[in-house]
PDB file of N, CA and C in Angstrom:
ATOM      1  N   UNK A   1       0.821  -1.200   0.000  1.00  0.00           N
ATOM      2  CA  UNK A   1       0.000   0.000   0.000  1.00  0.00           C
ATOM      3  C   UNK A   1       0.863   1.263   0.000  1.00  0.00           C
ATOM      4  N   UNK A   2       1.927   1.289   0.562  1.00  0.00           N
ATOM      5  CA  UNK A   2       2.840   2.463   0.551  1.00  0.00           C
ATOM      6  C   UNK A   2       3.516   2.897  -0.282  1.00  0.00           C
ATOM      7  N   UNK A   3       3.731   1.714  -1.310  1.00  0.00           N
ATOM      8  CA  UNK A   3       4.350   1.839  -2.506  1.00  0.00           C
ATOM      9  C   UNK A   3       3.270   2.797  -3.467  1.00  0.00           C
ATOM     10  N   UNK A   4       1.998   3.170  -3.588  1.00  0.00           N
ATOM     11  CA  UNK A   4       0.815   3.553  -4.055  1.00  0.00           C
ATOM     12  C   UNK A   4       1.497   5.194  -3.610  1.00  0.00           C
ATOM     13  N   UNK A   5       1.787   5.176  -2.600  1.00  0.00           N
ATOM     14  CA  UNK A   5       2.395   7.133  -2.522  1.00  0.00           C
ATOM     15  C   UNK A   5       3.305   7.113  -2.728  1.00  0.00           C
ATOM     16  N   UNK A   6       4.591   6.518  -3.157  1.00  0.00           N
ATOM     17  CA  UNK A   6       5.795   6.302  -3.463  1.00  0.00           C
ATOM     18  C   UNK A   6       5.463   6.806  -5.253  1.00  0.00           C
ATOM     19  N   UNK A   7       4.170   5.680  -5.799  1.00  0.00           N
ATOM     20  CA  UNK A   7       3.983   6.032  -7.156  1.00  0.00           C
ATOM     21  C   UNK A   7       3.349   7.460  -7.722  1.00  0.00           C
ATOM     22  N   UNK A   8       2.713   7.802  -6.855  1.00  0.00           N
ATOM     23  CA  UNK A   8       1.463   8.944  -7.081  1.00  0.00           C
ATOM     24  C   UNK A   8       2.882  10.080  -6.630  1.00  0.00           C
ATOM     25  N   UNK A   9       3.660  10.043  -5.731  1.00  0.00           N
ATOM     26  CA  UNK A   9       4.706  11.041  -5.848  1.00  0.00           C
ATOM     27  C   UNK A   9       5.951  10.984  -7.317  1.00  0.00           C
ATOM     28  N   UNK A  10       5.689  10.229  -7.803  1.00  0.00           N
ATOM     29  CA  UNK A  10       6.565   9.858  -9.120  1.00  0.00           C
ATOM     30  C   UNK A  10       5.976  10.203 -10.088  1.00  0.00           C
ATOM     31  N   UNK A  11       4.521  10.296 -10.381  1.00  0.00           N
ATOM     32  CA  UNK A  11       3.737  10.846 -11.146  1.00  0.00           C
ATOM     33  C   UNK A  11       3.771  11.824 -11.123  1.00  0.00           C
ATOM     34  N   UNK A  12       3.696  12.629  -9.843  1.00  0.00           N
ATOM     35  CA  UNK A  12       3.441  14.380 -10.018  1.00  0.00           C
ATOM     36  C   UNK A  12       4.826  14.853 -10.056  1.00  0.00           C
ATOM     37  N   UNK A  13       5.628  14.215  -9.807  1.00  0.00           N
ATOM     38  CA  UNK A  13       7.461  14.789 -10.197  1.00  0.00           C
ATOM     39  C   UNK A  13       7.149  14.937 -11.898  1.00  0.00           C
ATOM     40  N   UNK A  14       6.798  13.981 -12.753  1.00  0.00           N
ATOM     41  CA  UNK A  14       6.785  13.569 -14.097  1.00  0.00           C
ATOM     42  C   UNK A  14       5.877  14.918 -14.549  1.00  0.00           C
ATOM     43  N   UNK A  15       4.464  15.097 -13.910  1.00  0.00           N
ATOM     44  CA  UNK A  15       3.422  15.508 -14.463  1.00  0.00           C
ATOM     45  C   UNK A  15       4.208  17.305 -14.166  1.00  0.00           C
ATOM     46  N   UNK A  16       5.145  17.475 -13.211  1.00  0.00           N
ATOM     47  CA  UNK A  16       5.437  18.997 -12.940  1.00  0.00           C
ATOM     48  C   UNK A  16       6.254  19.381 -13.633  1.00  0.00           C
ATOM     49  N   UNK A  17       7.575  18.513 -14.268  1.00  0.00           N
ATOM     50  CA  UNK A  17       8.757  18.954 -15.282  1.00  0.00           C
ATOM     51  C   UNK A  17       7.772  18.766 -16.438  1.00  0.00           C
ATOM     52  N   UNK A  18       6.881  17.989 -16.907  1.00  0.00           N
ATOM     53  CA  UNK A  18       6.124  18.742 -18.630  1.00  0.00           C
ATOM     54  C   UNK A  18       5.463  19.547 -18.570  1.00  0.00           C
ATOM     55  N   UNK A  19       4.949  19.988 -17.039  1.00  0.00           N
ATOM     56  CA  UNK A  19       3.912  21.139 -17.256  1.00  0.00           C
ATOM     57  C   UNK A  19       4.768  22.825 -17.078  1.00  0.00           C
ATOM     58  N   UNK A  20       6.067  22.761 -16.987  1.00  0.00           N
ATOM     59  CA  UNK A  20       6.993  23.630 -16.681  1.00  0.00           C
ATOM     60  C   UNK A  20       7.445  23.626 -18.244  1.00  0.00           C
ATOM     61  N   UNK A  21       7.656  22.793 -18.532  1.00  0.00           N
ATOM     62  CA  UNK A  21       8.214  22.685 -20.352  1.00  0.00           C
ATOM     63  C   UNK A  21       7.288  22.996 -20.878  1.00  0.00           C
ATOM     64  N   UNK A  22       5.911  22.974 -20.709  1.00  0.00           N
ATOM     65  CA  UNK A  22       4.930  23.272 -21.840  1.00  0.00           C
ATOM     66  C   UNK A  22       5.018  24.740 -21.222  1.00  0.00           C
ATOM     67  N   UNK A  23       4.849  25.241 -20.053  1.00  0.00           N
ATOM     68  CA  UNK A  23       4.682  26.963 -19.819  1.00  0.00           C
ATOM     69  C   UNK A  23       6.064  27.562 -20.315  1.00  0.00           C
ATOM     70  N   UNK A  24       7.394  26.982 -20.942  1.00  0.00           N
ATOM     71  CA  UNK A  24       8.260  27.294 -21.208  1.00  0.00           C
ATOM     72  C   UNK A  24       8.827  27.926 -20.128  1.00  0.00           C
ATOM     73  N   UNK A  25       9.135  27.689 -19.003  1.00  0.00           N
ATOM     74  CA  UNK A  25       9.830  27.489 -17.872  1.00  0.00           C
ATOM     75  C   UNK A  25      10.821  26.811 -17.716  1.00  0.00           C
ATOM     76  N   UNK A  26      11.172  25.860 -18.158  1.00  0.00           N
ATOM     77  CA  UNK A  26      12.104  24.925 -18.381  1.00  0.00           C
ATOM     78  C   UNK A  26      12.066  24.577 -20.138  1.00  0.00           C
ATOM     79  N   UNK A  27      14.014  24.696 -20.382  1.00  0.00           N
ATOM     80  CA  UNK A  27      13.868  23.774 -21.432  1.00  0.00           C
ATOM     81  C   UNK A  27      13.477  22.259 -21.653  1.00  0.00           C
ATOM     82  N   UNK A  28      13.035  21.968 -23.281  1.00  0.00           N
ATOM     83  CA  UNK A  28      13.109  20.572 -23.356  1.00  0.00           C
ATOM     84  C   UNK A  28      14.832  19.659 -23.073  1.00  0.00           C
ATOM     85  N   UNK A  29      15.637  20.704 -23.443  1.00  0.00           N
ATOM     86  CA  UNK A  29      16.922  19.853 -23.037  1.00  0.00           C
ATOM     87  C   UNK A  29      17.327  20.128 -21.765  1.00  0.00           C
ATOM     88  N   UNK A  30      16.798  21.109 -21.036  1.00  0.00           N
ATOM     89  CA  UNK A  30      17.475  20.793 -19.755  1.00  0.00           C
ATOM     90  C   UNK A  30      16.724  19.770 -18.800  1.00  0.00           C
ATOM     91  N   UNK A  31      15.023  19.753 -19.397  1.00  0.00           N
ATOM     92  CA  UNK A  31      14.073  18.807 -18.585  1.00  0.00           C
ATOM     93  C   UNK A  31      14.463  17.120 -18.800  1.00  0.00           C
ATOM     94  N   UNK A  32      15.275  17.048 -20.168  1.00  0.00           N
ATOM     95  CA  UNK A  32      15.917  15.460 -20.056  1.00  0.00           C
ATOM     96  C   UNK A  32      15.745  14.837 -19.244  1.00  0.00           C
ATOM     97  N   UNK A  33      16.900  15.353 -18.064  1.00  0.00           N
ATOM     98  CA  UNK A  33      17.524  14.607 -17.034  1.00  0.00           C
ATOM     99  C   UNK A  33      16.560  14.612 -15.857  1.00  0.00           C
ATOM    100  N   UNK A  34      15.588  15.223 -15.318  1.00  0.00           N
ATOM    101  CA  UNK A  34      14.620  15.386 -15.038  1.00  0.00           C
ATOM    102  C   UNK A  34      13.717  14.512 -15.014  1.00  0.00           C
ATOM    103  N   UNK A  35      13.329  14.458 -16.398  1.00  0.00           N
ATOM    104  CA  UNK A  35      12.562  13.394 -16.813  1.00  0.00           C
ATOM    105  C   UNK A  35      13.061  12.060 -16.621  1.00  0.00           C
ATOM    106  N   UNK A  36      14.309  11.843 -16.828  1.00  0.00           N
ATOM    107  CA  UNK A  36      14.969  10.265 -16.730  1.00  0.00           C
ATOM    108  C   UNK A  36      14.686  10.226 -15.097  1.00  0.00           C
ATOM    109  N   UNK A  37      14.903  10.878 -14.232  1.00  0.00           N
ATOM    110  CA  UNK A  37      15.384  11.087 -12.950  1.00  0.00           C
ATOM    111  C   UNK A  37      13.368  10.862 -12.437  1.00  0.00           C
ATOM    112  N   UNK A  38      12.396  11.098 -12.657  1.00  0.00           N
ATOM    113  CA  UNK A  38      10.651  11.108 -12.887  1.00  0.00           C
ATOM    114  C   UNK A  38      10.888   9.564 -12.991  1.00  0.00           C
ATOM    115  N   UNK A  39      11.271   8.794 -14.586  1.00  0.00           N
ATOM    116  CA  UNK A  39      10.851   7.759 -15.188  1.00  0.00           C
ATOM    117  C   UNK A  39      11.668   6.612 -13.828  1.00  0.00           C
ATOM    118  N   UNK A  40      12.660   6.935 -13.769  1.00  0.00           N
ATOM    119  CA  UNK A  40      13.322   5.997 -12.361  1.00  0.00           C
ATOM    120  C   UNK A  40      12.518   5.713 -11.104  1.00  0.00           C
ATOM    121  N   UNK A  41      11.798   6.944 -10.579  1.00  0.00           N
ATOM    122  CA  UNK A  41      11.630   6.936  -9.637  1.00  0.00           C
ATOM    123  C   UNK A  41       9.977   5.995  -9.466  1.00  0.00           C
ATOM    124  N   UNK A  42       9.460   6.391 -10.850  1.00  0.00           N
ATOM    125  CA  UNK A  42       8.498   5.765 -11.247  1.00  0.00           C
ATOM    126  C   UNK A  42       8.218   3.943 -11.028  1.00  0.00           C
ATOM    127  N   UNK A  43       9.398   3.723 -11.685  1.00  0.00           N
ATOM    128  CA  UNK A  43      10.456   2.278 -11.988  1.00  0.00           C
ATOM    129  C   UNK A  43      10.442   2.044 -10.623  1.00  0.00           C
ATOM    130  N   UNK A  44      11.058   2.615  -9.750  1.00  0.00           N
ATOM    131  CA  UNK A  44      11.577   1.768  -8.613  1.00  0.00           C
ATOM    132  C   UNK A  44      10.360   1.745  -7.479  1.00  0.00           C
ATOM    133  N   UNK A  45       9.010   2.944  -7.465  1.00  0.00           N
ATOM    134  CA  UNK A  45       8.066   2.663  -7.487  1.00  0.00           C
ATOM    135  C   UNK A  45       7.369   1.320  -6.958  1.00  0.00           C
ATOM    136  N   UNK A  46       7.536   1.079  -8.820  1.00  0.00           N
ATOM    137  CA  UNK A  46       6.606  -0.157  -8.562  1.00  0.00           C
ATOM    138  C   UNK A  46       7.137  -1.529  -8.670  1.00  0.00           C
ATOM    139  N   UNK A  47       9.102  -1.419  -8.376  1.00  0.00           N
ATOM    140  CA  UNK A  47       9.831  -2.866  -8.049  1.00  0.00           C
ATOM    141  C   UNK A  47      10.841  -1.997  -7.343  1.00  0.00           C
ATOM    142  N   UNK A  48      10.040  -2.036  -5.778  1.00  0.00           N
ATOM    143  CA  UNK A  48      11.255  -1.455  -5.331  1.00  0.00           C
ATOM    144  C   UNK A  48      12.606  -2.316  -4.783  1.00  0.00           C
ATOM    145  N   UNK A  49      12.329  -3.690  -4.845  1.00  0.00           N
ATOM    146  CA  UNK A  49      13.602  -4.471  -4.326  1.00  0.00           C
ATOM    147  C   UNK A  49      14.698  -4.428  -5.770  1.00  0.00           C
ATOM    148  N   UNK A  50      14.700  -3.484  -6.459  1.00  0.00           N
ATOM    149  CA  UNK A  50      15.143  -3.225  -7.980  1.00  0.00           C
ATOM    150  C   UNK A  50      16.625  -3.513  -7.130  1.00  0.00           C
ATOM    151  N   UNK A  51      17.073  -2.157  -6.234  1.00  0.00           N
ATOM    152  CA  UNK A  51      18.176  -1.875  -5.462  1.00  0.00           C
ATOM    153  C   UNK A  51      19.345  -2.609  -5.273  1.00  0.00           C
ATOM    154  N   UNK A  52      18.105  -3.550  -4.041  1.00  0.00           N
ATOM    155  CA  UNK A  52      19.013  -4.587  -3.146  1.00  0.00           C
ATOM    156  C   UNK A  52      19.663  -5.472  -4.364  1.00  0.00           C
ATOM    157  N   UNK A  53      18.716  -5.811  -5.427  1.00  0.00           N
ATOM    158  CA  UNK A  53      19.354  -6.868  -6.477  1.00  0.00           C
ATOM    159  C   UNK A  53      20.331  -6.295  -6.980  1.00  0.00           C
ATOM    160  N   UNK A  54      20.580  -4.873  -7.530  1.00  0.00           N
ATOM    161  CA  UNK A  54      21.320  -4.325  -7.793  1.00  0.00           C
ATOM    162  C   UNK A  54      22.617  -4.259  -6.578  1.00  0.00           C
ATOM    163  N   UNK A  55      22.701  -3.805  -6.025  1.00  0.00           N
ATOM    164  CA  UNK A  55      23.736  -3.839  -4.735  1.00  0.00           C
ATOM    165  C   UNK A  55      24.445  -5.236  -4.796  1.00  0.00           C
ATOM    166  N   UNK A  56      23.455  -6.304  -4.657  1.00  0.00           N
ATOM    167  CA  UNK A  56      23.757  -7.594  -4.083  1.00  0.00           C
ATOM    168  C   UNK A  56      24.783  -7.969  -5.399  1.00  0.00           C
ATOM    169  N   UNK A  57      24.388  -7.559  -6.567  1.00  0.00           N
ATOM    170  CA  UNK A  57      25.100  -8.004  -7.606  1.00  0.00           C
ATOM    171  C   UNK A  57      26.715  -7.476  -7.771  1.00  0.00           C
ATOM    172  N   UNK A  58      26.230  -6.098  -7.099  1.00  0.00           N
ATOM    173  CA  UNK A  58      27.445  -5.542  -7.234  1.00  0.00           C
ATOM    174  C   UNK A  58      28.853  -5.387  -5.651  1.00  0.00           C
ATOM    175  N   UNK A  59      28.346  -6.377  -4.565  1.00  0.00           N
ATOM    176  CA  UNK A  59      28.698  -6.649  -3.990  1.00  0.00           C
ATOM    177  C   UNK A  59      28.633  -5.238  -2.530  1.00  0.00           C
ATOM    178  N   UNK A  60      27.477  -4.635  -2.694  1.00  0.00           N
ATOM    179  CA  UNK A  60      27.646  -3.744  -1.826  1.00  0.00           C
ATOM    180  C   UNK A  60      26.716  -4.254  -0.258  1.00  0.00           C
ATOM    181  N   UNK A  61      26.922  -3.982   0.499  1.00  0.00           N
ATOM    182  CA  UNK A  61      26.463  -5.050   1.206  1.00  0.00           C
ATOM    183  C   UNK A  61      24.921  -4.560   1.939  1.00  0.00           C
ATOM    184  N   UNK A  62      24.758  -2.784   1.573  1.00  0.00           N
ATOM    185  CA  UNK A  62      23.490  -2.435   2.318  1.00  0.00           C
ATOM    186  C   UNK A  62      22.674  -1.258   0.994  1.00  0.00           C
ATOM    187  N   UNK A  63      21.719  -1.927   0.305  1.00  0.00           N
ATOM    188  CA  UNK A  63      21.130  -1.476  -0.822  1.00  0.00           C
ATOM    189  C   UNK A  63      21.027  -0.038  -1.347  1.00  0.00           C
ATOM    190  N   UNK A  64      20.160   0.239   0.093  1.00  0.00           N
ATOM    191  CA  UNK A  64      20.140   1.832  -0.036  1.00  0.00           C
ATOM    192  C   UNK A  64      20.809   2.869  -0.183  1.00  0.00           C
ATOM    193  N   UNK A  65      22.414   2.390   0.139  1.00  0.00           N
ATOM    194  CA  UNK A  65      23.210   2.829   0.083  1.00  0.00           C
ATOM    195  C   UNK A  65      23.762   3.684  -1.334  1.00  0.00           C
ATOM    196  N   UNK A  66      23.297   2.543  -2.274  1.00  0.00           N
ATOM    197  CA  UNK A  66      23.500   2.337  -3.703  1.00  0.00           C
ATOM    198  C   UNK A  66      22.530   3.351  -4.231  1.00  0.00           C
ATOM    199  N   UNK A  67      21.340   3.709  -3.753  1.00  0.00           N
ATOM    200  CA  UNK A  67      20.284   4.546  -3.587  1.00  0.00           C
ATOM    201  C   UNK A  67      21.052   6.115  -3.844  1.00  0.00           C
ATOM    202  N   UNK A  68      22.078   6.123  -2.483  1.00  0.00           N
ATOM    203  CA  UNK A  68      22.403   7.734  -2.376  1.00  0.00           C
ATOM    204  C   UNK A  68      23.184   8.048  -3.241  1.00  0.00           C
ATOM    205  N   UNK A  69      24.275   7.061  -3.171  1.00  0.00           N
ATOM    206  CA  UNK A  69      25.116   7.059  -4.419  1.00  0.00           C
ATOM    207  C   UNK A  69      24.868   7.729  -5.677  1.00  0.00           C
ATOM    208  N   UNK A  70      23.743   6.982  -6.331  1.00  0.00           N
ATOM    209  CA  UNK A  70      23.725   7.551  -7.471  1.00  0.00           C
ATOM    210  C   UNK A  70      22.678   8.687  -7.632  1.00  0.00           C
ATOM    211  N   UNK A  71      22.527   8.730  -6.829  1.00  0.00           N
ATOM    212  CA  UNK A  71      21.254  10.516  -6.335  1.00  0.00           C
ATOM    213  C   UNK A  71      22.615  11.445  -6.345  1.00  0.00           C
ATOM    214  N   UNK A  72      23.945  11.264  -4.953  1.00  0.00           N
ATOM    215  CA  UNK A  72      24.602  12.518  -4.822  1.00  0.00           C
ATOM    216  C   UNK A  72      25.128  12.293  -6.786  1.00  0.00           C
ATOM    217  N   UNK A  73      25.766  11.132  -7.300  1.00  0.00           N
ATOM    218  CA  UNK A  73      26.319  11.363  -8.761  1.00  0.00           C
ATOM    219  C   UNK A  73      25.468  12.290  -9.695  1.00  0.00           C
ATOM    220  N   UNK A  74      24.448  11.544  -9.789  1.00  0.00           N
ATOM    221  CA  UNK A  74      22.905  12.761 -10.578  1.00  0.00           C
ATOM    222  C   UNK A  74      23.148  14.232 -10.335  1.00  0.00           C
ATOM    223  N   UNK A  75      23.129  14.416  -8.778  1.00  0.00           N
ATOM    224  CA  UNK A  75      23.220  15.596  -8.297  1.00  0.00           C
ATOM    225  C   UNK A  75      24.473  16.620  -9.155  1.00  0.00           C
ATOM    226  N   UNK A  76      25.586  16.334  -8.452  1.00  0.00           N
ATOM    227  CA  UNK A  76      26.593  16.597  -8.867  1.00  0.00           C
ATOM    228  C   UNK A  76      27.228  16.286 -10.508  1.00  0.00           C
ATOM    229  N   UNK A  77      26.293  15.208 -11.478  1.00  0.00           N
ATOM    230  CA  UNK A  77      26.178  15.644 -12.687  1.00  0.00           C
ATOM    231  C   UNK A  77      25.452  17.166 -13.181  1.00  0.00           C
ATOM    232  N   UNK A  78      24.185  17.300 -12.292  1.00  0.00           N
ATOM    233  CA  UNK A  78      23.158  18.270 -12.887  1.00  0.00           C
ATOM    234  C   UNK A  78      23.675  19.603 -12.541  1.00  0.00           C
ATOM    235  N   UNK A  79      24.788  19.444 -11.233  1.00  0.00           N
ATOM    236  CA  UNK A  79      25.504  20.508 -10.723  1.00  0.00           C
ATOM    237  C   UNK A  79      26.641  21.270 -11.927  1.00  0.00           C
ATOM    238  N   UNK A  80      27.138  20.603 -12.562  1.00  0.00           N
ATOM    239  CA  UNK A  80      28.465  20.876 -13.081  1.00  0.00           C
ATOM    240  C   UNK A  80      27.838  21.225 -14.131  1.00  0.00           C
ATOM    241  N   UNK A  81      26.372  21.160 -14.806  1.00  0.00           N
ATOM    242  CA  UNK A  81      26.334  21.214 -16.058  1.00  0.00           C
ATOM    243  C   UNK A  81      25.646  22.403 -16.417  1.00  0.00           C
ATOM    244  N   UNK A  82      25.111  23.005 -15.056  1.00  0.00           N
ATOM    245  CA  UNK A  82      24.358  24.173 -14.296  1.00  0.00           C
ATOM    246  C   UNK A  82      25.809  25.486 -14.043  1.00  0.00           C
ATOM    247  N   UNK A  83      26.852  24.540 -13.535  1.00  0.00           N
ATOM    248  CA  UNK A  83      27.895  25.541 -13.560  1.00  0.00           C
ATOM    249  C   UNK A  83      28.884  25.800 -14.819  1.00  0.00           C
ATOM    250  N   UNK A  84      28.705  25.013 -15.781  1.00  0.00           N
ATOM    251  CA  UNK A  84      29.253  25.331 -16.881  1.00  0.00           C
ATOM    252  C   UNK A  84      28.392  26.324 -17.790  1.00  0.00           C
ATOM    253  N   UNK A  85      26.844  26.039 -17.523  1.00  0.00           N
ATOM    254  CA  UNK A  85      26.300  26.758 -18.090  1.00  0.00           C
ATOM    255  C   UNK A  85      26.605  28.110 -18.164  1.00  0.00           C
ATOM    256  N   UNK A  86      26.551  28.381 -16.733  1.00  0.00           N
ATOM    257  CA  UNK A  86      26.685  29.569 -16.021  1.00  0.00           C
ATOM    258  C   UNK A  86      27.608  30.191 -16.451  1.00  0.00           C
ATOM    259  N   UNK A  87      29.209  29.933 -16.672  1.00  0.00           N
ATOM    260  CA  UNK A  87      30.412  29.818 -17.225  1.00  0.00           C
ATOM    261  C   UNK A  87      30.110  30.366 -18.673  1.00  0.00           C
ATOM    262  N   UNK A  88      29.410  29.909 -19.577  1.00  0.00           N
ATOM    263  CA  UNK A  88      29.264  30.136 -20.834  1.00  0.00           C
ATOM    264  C   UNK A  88      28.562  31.294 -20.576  1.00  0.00           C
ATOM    265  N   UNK A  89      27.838  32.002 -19.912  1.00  0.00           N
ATOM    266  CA  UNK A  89      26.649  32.894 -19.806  1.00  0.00           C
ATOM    267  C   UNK A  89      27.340  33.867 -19.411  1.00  0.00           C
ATOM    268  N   UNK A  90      28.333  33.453 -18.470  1.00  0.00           N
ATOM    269  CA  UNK A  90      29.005  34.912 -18.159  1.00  0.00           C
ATOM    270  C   UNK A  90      30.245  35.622 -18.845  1.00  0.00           C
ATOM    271  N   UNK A  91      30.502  34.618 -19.829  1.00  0.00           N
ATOM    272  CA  UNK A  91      31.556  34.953 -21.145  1.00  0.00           C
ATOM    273  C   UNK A  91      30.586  35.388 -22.435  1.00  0.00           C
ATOM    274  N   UNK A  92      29.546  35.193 -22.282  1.00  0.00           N
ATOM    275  CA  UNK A  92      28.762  35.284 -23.636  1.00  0.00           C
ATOM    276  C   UNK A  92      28.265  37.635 -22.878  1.00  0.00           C
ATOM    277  N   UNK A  93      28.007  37.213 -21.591  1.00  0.00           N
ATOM    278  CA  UNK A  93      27.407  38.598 -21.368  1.00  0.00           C
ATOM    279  C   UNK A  93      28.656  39.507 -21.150  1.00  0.00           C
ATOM    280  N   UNK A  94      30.215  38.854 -21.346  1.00  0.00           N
ATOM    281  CA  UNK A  94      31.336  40.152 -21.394  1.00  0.00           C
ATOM    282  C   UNK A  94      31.438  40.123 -22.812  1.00  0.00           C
ATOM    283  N   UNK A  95      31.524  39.399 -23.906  1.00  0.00           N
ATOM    284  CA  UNK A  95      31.592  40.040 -25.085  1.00  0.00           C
ATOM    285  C   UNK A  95      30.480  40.866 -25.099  1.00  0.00           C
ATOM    286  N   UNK A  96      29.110  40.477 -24.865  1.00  0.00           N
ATOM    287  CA  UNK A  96      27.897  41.314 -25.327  1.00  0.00           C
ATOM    288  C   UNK A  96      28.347  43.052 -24.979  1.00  0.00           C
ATOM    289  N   UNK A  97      28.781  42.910 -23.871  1.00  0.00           N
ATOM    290  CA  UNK A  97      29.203  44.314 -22.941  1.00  0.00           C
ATOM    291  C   UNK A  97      30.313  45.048 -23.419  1.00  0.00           C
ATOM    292  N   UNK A  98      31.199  44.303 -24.006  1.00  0.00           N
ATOM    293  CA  UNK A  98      32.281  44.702 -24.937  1.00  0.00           C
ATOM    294  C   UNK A  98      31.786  45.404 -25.957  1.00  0.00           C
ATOM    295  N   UNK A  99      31.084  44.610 -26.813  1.00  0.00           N
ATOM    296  CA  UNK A  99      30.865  44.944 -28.109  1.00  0.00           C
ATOM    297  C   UNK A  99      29.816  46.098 -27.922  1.00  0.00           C
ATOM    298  N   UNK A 100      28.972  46.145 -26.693  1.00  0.00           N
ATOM    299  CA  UNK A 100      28.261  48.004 -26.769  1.00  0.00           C
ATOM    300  C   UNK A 100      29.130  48.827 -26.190  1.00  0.00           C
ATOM    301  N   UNK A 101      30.427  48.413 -25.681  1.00  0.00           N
ATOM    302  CA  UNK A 101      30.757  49.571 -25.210  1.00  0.00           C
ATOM    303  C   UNK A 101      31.746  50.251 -26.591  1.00  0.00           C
ATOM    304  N   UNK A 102      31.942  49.510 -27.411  1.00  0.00           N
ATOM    305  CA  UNK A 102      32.456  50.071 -28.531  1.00  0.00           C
ATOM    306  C   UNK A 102      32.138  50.515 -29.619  1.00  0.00           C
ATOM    307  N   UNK A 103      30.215  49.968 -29.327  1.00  0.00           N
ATOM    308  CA  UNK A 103      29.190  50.758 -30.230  1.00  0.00           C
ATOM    309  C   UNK A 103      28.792  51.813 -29.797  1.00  0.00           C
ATOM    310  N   UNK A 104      28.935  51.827 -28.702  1.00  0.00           N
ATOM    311  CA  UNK A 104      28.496  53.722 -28.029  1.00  0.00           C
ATOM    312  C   UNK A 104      29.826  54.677 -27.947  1.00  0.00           C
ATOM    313  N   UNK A 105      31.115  53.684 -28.292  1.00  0.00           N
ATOM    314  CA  UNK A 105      31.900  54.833 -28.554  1.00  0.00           C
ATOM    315  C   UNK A 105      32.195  55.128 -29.728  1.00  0.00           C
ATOM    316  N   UNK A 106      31.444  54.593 -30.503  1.00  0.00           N
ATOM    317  CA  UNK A 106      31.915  54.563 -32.259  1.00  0.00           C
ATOM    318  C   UNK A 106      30.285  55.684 -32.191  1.00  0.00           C
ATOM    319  N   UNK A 107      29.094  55.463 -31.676  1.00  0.00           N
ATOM    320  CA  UNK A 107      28.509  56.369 -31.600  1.00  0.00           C
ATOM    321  C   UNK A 107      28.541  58.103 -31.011  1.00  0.00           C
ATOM    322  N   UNK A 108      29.771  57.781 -29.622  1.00  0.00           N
ATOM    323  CA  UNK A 108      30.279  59.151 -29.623  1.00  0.00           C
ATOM    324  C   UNK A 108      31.148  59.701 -30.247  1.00  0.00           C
ATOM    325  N   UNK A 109      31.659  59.255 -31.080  1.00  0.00           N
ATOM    326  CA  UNK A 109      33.337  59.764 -31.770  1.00  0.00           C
ATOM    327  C   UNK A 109      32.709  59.966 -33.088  1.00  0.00           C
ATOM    328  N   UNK A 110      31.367  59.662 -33.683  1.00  0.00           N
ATOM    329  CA  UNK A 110      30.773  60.385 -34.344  1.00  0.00           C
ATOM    330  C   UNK A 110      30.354  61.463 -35.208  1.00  0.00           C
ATOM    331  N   UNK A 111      30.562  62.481 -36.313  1.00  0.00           N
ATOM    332  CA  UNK A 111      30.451  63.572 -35.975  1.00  0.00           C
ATOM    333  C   UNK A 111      29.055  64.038 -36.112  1.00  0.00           C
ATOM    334  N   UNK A 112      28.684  64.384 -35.202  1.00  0.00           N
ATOM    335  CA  UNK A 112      27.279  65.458 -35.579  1.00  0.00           C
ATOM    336  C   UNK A 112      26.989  65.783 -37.080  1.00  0.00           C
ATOM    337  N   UNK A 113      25.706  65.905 -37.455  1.00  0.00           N
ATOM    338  CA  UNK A 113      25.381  66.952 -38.521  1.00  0.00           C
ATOM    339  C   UNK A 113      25.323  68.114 -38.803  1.00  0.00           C
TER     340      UNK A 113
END
């Protein structure tokens, strides 16, 4: 029965990143990962001993563990790609700033009519 709010919270994760993409709030490429990160949670949902099999296979000895793992990796993927962005945004807004400050001086050096 608990697994039933486990799912209905996996649904409205899913149902809130397309309704943010359709208000154009979010891109479709940045909602990707999002969405993969929705469709998982969905997945594990409704087989949640997915984990332990996973773990057990991979010799880890306490499932959940395997759980955080790849949440902090996700994390810290979605982190770096948020700070590169950022990186590009703030080199894209010093040329922009460059290039008016040399259109307003090509506009003052000008001569009148």
């Amino acid at each position: 029965m608990k697994n039933i709010y486990f799912i209905i919270a996996s649904v409205a994760a899913l149902i809130y990143v397309v309704v943010e993409v359709r208000k154009n709030h979010f891109s479709v490429k940045e909602s990707f990962w999002w969405v993969i990160a929705a469709l998982g949670m969905i997945f594990l949902s409704i087989f949640p001993y997915t984990f332990d099999y996973i773990a057990k296979f991979l010799s880890i000895s306490y499932g959940p563990s395997l759980l955080f793992v790849i949440c902090i990796i996700f994390l810290l993927f979605i982190n770096f790609r948020s700070s590169k962005k950022i990186s590009d945004m703030q080199m894209k807004i010093t040329d922009l700033a460059e290039h008016i400050a040399i259109l307003e001086q090509k506009l003052k050096s000008k001569p009148k009519k």
